[in-house]
Protein backbone atom coordinates (compact mmCIF):
# COMPACT_ATOMS: atom_id res chain seq x y z
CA UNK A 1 161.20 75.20 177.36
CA UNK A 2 158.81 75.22 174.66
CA UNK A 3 155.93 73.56 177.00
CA UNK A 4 156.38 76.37 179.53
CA UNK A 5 155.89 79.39 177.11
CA UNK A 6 153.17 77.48 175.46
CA UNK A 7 151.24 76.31 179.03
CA UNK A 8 152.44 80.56 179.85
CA UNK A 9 150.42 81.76 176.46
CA UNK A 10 147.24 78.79 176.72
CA UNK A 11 146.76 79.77 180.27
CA UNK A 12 147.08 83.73 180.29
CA UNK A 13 144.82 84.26 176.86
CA UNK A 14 142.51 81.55 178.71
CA UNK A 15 142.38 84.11 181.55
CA UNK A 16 141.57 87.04 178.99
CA UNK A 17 139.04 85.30 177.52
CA UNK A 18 137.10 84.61 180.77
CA UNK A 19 137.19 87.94 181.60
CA UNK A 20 136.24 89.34 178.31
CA UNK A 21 133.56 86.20 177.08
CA UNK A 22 132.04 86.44 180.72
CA UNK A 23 131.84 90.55 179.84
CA UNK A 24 130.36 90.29 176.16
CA UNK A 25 127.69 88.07 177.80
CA UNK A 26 126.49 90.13 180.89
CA UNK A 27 127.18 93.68 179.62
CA UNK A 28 124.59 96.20 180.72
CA UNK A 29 123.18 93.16 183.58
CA UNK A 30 123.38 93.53 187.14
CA UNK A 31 126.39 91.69 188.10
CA UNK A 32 126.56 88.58 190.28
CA UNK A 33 129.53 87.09 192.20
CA UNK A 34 128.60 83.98 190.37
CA UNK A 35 129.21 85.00 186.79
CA UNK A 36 133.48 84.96 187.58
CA UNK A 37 133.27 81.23 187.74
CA UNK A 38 134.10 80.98 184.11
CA UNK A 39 137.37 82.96 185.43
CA UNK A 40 137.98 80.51 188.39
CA UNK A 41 138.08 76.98 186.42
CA UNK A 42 140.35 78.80 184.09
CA UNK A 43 142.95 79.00 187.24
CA UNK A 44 141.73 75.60 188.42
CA UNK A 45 143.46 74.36 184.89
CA UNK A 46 146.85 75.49 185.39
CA UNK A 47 149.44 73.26 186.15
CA UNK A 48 153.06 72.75 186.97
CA UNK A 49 155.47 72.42 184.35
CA UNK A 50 159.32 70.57 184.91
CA UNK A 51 161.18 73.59 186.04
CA UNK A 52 158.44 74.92 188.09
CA UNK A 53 157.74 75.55 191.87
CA UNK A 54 154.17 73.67 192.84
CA UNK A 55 153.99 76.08 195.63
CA UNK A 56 154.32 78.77 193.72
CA UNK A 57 151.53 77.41 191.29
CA UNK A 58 149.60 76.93 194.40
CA UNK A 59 149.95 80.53 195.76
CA UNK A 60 148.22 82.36 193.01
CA UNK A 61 145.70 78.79 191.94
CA UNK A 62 144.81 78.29 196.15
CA UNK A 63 144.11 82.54 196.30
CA UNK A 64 141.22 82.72 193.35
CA UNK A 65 139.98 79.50 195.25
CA UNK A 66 139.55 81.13 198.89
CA UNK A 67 139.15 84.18 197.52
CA UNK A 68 135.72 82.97 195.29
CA UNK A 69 134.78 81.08 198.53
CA UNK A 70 134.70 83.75 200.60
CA UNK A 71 133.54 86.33 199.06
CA UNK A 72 130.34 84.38 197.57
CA UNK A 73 130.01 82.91 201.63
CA UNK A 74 129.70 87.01 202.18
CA UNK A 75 127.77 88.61 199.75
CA UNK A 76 126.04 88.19 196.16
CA UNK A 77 126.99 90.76 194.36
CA UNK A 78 129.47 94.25 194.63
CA UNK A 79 128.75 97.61 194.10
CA UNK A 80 131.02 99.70 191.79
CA UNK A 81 132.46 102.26 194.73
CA UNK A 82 133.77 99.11 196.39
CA UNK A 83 135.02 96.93 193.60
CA UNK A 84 138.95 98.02 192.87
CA UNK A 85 139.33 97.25 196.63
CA UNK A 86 139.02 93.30 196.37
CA UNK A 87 142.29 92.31 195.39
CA UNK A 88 144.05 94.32 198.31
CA UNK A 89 142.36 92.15 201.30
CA UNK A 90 145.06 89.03 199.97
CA UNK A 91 148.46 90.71 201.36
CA UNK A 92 147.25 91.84 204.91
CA UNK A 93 146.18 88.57 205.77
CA UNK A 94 149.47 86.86 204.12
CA UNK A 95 151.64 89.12 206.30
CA UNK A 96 150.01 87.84 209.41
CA UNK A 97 150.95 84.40 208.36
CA UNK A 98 154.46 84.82 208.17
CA UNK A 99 154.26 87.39 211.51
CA UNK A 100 152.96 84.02 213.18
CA UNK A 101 155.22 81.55 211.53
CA UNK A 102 158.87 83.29 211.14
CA UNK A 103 159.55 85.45 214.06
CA UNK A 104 162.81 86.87 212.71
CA UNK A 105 160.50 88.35 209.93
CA UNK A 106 158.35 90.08 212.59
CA UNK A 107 161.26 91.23 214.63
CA UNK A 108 162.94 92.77 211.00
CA UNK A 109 159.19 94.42 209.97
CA UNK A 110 159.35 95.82 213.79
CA UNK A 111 162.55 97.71 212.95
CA UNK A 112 161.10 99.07 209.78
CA UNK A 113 158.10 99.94 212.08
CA UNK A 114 160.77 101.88 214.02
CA UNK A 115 162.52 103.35 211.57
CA UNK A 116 159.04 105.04 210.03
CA UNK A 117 158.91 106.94 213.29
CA UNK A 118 162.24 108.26 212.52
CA UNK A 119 161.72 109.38 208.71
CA UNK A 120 159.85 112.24 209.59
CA UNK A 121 162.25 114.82 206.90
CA UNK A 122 161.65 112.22 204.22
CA UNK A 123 157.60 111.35 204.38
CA UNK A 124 157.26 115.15 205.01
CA UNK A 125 159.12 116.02 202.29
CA UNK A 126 157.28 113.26 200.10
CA UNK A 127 153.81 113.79 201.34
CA UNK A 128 153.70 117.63 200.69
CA UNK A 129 155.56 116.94 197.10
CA UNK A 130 152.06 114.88 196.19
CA UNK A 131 150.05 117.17 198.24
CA UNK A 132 151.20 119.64 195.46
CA UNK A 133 151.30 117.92 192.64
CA UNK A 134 155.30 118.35 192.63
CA UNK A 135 155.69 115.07 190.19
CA UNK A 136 153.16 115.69 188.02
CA UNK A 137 150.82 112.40 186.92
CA UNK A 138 152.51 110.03 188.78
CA UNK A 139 150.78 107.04 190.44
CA UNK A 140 151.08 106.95 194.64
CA UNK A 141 150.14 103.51 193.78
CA UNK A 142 152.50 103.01 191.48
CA UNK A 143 153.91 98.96 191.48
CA UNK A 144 157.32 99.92 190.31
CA UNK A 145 159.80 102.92 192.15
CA UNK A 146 158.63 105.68 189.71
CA UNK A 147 158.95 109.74 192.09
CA UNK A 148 155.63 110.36 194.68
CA UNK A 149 155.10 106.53 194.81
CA UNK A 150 154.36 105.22 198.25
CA UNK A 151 156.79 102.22 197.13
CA UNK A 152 159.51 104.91 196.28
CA UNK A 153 159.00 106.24 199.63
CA UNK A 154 159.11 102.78 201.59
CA UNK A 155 162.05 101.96 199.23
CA UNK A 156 163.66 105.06 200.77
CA UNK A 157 163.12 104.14 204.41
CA UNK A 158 164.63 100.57 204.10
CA UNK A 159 168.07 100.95 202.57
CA UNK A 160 168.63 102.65 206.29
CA UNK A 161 167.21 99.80 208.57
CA UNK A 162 169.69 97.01 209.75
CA UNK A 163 167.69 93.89 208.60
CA UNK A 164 168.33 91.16 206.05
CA UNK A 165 168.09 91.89 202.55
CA UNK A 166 165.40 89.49 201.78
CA UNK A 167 163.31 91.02 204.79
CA UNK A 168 163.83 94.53 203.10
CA UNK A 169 162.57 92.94 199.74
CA UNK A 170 159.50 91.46 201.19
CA UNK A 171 158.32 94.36 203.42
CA UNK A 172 158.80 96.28 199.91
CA UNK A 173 156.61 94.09 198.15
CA UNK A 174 153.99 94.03 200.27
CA UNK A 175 153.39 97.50 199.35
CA UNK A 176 154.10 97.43 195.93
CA UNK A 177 151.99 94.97 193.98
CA UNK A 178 150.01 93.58 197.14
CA UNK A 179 148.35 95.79 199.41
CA UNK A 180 148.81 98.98 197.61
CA UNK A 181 146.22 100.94 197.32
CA UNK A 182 145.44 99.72 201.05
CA UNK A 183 146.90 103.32 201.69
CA UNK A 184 148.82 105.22 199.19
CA UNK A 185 151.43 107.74 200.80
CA UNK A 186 149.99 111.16 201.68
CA UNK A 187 146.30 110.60 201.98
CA UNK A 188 146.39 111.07 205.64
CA UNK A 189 148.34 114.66 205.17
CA UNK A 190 146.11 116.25 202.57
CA UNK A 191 142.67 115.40 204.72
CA UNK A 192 144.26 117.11 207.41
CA UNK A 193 145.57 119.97 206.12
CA UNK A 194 142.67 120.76 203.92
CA UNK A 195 140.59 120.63 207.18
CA UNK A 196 142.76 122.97 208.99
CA UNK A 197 145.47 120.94 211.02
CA UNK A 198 149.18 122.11 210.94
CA UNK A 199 151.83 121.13 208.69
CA UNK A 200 153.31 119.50 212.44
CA UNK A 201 150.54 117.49 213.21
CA UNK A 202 149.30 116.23 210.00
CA UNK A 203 152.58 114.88 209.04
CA UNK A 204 152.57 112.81 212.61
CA UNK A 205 149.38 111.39 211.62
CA UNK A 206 150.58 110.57 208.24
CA UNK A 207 153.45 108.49 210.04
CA UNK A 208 150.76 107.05 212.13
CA UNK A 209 149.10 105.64 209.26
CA UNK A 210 151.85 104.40 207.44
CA UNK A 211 152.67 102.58 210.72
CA UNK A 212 149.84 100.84 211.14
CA UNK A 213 149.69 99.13 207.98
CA UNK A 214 152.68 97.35 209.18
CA UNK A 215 151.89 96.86 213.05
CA UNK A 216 147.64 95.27 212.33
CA UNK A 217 147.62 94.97 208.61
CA UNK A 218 144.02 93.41 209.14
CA UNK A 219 142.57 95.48 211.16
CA UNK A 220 144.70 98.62 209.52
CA UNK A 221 142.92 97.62 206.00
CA UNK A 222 139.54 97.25 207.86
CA UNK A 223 139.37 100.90 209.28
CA UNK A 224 140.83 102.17 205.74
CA UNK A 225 137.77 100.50 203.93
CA UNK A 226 135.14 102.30 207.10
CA UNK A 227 136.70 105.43 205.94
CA UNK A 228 136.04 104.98 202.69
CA UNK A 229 132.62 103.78 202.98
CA UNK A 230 133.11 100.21 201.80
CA UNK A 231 129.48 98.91 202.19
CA UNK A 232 129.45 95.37 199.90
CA UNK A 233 130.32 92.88 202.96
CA UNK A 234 132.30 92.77 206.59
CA UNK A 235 135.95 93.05 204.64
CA UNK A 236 137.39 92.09 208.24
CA UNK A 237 135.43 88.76 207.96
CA UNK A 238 136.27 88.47 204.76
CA UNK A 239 140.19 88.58 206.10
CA UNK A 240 140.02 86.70 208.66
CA UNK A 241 138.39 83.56 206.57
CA UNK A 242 141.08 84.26 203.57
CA UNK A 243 143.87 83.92 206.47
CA UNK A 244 142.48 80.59 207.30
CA UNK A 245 142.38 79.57 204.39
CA UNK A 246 145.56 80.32 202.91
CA UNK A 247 147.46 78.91 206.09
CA UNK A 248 148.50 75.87 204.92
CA UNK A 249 149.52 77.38 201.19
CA UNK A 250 151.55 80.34 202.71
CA UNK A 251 153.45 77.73 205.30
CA UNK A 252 153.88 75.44 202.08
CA UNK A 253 155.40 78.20 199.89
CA UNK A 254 157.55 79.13 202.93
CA UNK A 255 158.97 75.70 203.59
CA UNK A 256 159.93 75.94 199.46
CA UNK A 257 162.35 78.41 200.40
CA UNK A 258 159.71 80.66 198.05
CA UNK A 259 161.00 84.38 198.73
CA UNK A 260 158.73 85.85 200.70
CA UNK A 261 158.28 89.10 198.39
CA UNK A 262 156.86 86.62 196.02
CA UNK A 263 154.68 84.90 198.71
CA UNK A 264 153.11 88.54 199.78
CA UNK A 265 152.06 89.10 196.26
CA UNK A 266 151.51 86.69 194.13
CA UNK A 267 148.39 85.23 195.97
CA UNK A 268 147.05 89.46 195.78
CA UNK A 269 147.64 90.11 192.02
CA UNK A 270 145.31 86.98 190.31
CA UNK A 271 142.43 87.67 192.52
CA UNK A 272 141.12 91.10 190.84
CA UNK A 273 139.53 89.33 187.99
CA UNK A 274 136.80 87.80 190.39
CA UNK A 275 134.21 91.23 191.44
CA UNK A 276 136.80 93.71 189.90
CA UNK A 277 137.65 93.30 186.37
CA UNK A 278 134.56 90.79 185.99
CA UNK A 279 132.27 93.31 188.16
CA UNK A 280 129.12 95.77 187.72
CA UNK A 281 131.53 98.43 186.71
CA UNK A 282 132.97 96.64 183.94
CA UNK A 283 129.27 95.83 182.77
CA UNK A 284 128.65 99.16 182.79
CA UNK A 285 131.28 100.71 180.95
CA UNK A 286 131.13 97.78 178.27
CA UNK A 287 127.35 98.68 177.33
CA UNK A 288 129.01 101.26 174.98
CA UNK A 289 130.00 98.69 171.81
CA UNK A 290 132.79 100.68 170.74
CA UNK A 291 134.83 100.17 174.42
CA UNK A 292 133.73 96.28 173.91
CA UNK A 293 135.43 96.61 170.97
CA UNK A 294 138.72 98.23 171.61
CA UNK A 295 139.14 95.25 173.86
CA UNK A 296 138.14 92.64 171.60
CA UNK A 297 140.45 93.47 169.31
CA UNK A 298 143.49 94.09 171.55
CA UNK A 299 142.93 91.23 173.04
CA UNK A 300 142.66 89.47 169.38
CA UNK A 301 146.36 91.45 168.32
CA UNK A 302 147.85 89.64 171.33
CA UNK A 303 146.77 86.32 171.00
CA UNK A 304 147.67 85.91 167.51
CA UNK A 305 150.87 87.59 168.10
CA UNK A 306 151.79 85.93 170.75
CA UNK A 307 150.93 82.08 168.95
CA UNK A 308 152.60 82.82 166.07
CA UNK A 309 155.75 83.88 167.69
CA UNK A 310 155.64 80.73 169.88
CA UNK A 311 158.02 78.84 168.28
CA UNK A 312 160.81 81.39 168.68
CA UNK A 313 160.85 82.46 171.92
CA UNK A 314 163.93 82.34 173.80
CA UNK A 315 163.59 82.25 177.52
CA UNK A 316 160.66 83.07 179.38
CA UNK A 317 160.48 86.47 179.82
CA UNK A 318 159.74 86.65 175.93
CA UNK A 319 155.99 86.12 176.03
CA UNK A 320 154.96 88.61 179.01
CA UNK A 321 157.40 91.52 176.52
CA UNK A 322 155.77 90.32 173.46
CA UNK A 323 152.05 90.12 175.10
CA UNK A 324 151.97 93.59 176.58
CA UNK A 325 154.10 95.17 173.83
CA UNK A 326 151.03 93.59 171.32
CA UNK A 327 148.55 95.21 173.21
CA UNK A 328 150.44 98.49 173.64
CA UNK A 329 150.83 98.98 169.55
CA UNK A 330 147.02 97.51 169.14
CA UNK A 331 146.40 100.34 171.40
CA UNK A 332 148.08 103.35 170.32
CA UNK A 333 146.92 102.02 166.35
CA UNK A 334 143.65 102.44 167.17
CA UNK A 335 144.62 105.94 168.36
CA UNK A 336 146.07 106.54 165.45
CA UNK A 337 143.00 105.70 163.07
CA UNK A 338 141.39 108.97 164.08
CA UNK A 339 144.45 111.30 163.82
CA UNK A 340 145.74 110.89 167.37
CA UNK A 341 148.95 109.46 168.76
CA UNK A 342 150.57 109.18 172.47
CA UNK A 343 152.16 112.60 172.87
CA UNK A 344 148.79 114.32 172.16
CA UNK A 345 147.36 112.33 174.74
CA UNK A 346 149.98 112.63 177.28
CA UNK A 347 150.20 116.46 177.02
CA UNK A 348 146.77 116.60 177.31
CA UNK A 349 146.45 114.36 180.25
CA UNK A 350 149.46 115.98 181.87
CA UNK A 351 148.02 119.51 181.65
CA UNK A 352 144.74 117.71 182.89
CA UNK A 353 146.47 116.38 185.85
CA UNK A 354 147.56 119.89 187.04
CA UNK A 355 144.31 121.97 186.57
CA UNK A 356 142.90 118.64 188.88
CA UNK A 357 144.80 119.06 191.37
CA UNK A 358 144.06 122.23 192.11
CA UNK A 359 140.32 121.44 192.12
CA UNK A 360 140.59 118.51 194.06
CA UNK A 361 143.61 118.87 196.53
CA UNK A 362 142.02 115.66 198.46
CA UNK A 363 142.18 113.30 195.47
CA UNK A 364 142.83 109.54 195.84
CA UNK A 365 145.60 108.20 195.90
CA UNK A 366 144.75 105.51 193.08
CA UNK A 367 143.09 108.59 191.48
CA UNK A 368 146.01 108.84 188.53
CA UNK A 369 146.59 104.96 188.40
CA UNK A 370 145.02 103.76 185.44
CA UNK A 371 145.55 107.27 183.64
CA UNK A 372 149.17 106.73 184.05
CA UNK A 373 149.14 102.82 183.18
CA UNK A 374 147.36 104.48 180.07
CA UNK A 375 149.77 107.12 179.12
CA UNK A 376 152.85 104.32 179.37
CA UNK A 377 150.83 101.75 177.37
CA UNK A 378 150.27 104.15 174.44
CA UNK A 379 153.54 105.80 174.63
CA UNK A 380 155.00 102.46 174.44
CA UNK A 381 153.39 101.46 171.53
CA UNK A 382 153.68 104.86 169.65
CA UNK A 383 157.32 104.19 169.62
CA UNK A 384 157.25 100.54 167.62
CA UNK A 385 154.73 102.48 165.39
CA UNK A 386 156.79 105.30 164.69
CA UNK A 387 159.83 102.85 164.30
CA UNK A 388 158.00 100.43 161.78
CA UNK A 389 156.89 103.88 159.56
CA UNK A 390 160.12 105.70 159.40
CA UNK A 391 161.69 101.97 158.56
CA UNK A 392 158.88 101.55 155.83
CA UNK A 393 160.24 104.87 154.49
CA UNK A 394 156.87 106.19 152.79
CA UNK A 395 155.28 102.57 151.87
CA UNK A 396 151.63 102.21 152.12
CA UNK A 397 152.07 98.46 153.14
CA UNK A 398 150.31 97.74 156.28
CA UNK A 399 152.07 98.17 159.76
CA UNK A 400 153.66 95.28 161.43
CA UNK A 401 155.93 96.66 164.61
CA UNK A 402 158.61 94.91 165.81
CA UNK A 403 158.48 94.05 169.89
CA UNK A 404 162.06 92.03 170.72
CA UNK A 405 162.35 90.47 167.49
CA UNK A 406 158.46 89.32 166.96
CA UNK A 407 156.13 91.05 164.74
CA UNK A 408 152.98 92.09 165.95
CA UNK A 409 149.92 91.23 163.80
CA UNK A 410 147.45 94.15 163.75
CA UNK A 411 144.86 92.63 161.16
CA UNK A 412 142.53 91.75 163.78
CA UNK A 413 141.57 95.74 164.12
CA UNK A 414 140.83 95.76 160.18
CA UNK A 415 138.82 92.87 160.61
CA UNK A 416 136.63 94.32 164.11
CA UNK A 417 133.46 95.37 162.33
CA UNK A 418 132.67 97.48 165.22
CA UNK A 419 136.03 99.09 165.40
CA UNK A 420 136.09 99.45 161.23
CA UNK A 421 133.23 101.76 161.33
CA UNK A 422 133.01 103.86 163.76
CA UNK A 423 129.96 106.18 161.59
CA UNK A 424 127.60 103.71 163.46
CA UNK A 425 127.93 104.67 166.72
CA UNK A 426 127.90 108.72 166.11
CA UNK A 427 126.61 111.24 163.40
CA UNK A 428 127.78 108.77 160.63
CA UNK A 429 129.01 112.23 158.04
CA UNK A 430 131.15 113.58 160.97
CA UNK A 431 132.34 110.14 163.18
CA UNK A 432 136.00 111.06 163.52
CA UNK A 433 136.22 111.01 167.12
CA UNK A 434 133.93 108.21 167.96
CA UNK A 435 137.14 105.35 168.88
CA UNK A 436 139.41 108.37 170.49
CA UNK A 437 135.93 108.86 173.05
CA UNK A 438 136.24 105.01 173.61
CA UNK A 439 139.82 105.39 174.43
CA UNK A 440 139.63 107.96 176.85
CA UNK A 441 136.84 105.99 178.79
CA UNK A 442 139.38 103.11 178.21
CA UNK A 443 142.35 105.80 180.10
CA UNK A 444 140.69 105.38 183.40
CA UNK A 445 139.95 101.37 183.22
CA UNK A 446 142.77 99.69 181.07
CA UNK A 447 142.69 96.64 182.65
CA UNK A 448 141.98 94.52 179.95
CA UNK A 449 144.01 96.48 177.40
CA UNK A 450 147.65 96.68 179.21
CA UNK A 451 145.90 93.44 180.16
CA UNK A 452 146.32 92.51 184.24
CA UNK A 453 144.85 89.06 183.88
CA UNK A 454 147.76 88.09 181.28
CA UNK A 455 150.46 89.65 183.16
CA UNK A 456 149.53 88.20 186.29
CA UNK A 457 149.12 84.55 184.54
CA UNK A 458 152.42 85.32 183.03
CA UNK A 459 153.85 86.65 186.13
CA UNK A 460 153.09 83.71 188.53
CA UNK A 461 154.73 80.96 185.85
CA UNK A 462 157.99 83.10 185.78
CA UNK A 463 158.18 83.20 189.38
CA UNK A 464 157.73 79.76 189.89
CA UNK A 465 160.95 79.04 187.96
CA UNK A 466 162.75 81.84 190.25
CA UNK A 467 160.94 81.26 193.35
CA UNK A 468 164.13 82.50 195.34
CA UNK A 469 164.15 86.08 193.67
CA UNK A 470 161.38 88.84 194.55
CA UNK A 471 159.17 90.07 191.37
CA UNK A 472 157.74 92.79 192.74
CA UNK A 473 158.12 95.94 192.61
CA UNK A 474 159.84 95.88 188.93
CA UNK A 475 163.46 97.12 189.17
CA UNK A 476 163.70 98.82 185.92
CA UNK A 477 163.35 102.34 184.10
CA UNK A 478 159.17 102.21 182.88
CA UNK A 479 160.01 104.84 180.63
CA UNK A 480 157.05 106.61 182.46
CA UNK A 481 155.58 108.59 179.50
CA UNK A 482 154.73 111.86 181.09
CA UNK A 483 158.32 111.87 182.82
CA UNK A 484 159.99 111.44 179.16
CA UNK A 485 157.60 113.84 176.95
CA UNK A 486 156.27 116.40 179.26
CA UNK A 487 157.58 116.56 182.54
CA UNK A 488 161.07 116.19 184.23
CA UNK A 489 161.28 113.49 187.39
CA UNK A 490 164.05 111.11 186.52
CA UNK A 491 166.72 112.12 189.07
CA UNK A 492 163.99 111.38 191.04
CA UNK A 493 163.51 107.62 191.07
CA UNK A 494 164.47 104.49 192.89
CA UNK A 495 164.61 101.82 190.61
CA UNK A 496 168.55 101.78 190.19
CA UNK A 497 168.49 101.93 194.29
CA UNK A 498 165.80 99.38 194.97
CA UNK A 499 166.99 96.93 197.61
């Protein structure tokens, strides 16, 4: 076991460090399809260890390939506006696979179809709950069950259709962690209604839309990106060529007896890195040094962390805890250094969330994503931290948390000269909020902090040693931070009820 969470930490850091190397290089440049390669013969390296499924492997290694292909075949570079939507063209053309191969999976997603048309109490209920605000910052998008998710809602819908389990799982999957923010649940309703339809009719065009995602995923995602504006390249030729060719990889995976909740999403979640985490927005944001920084240096907490606790781990679960509980304490330290912690932050985003919604009742439904992925990676890591001082009892001795046993290393923030003196980068006598300003840029794009390329590197080797059980969406309490320190929404989620 000790090769697997080795090949698990070698090939997810690798996948950091393309991101973040590619990054430091082109900051502040106009960005170029091109510059992910150093991301895509990171994937090419991976490989299969004893234990593994190869198909599995080849899922998420076969996606970055097709997906580089065809996106450079389309276009040379993407614009900003149009960038978070490139990792949500992978699942749409997946699910037409197995509509063509398995029949019996068609015939099951058909009854869910049905049973949409029949949920009209429920999405009502649900849509006007977001419309409002009723939840408070809670991803739509959300890729567990957490209250106002459109995954919560599905989740809802399913445990009354008469289908196999495993079809239940993989129709839920597809719209947790792989097309997700194709549509998020309510989008539909709160266009109408702010432009004068009835509470009747905008809630039958809501069940429309959440219809059709199922019935034409393709051509479902295509007329969600002309609404939007998408303007980079022809996303329904981009599709079309990704279904090609991922044919024989999806039919491969299949014949595995890979579950197909894992087949719907794995091949979505690796593919963000190329013209979304490596992208013009990214360059953009990382012109300022200090947000370079805060990455840098979370990025260096978890990969010393995680190879000095290599020897110890215990199964393989271990090393994904261990890598995002590093990041989560590098994090919320940072915070720390200028006098603010989690619960300051998720107050103020919570009260932040409310005053927005009144000003913008037509908000995304991704708008709250990454601020919520924030809030739950600092809150996270302001628990170790408070932990490791209380146990220190008044000792001046540096901080070293404890996540499941392993000690986090947070040395590399005292040695970040960038993120040690923070007087450079404002009115040196009164720089006090200089890494706090980083952060909060950091609140709406924490990518590379909670960090998606290592959890989906992680992810993908885990399944491939349970290629029989569904990943996605994760079946446990998040510990949502705004639900446990401001607002109250527990009774309110599925994650104990997930089928």
């Amino acid at each position: 076991m000790f090769e697997i969470y080795k090949k698990m930490v070698k090939e997810a850091i690798s996948a950091q460090k393309a991101d973040l190397n590619t990054i430091k290089k082109n900051r502040g440049k106009k960005f170029k399809v091109t510059d992910t390669k150093a991301y895509l013969d990171v994937v090419n390296k991976m490989t299969v260890a004893n234990g593994q499924s190869s198909s599995v492997i080849n899922l998420h290694v076969d996606s970055v390939n097709a997906h580089y292909k065809t996106l450079s075949g389309l276009t040379e570079t993407v614009r900003p506006e149009d960038d978070p939507f490139v990792e949500h063209y992978q699942t749409p053309a997946v699910l037409e696979i197995l509509y063509k191969e398995d029949e019996s999976f068609k015939k099951s997603v058909d009854k869910f179809i049905d049973a949409i048309s029949m949920s009209e109490a429920l999405i009502g209920r649900e849509v006007v709950r977001r419309y409002g605000g009723f939840y408070g910052p809670t991803c739509v998008v959300d890729f567990a069950l957490i209250p106002g998710s459109t995954s919560n809602v599905v989740n809802q819908i399913l445990k009354g259709v008469d289908i196999p389990e495993a079809h239940k799982q993989a129709i839920l999957s597809a719209k947790s962690w792989g097309m997700n923010t194709s549509y998020g649940i309510g989008e539909v309703f709160a266009g109408q209604i702010e432009n004068g339809a009835t509470l009747t009719d905008a809630v039958e065009n809501e069940i429309k839309m959440i219809k059709r995602v199922y019935e034409s995923p393709i051509d479902a995602q295509t007329e969600l990106m002309a609404i939007a504006g998408h303007k980079s390249f022809d996303v329904n030729r981009y599709m079309l060529k990704y279904k090609k060719e991922m044919e024989r990889t999806v039919k491969a995976a299949m014949d595995d007896g890979v579950h197909y909740g894992n087949i719907v999403t794995v091949p979505a979640y690796c593919v963000g890195d190329i013209s979304h985490h490596i992208a013009q927005s990214t360059y953009n944001m990382c012109k300022d040094d200090v947000v370079l920084a805060v990455i840098d240096a979370t990025t260096d907490v978890m990969e010393s962390t995680l190879e000095k606790a290599l020897p110890n781990f215990k199964n393989e679960y271990e090393p994904l805890t261990l890598a995002t509980g590093s990041s989560a304490c590098a994090v919320e330290y940072m915070l720390e250094l200028d006098g603010f912690n989690a619960p300051m932050i998720v107050d103020l985003l919570t009260k932040r969330f409310h005053n927005y919604v009144q000003q913008y009742p037509t908000r995304g439904a991704a708008a709250e994503l990454h601020n919520c992925d924030f809030m739950d990676m600092i809150y996270r890591g302001w628990k170790y931290l408070d932990l490791e001082r209380r146990m220190k009892n008044g000792s001046k001795g540096p901080l070293k948390p404890d996540v499941a046993g392993f000690k986090v290393n947070l040395e590399p923030i005292h040695e970040n000269e960038v993120i040690m003196n923070p007087q450079r980068y404002a009115y040196p006598s009164c720089a006090i909020s200089v890494r706090f300003s980083a952060l909060m840029r950091l609140a709406d794009y924490p990518c590379l902090l909670t960090s998606e390329p290592v959890t989906a590197t992680m992810m993908t080797n885990i399944i491939a040693m349970h290629k029989e059980s569904p990943a996605s969406p994760a079946r446990v309490c998040k510990g949502c931070a705004s639900a446990s320190l401001v607002d109250f929404r527990h009774s309110y989620c599925q994650w104990k009820e997930s089928v």
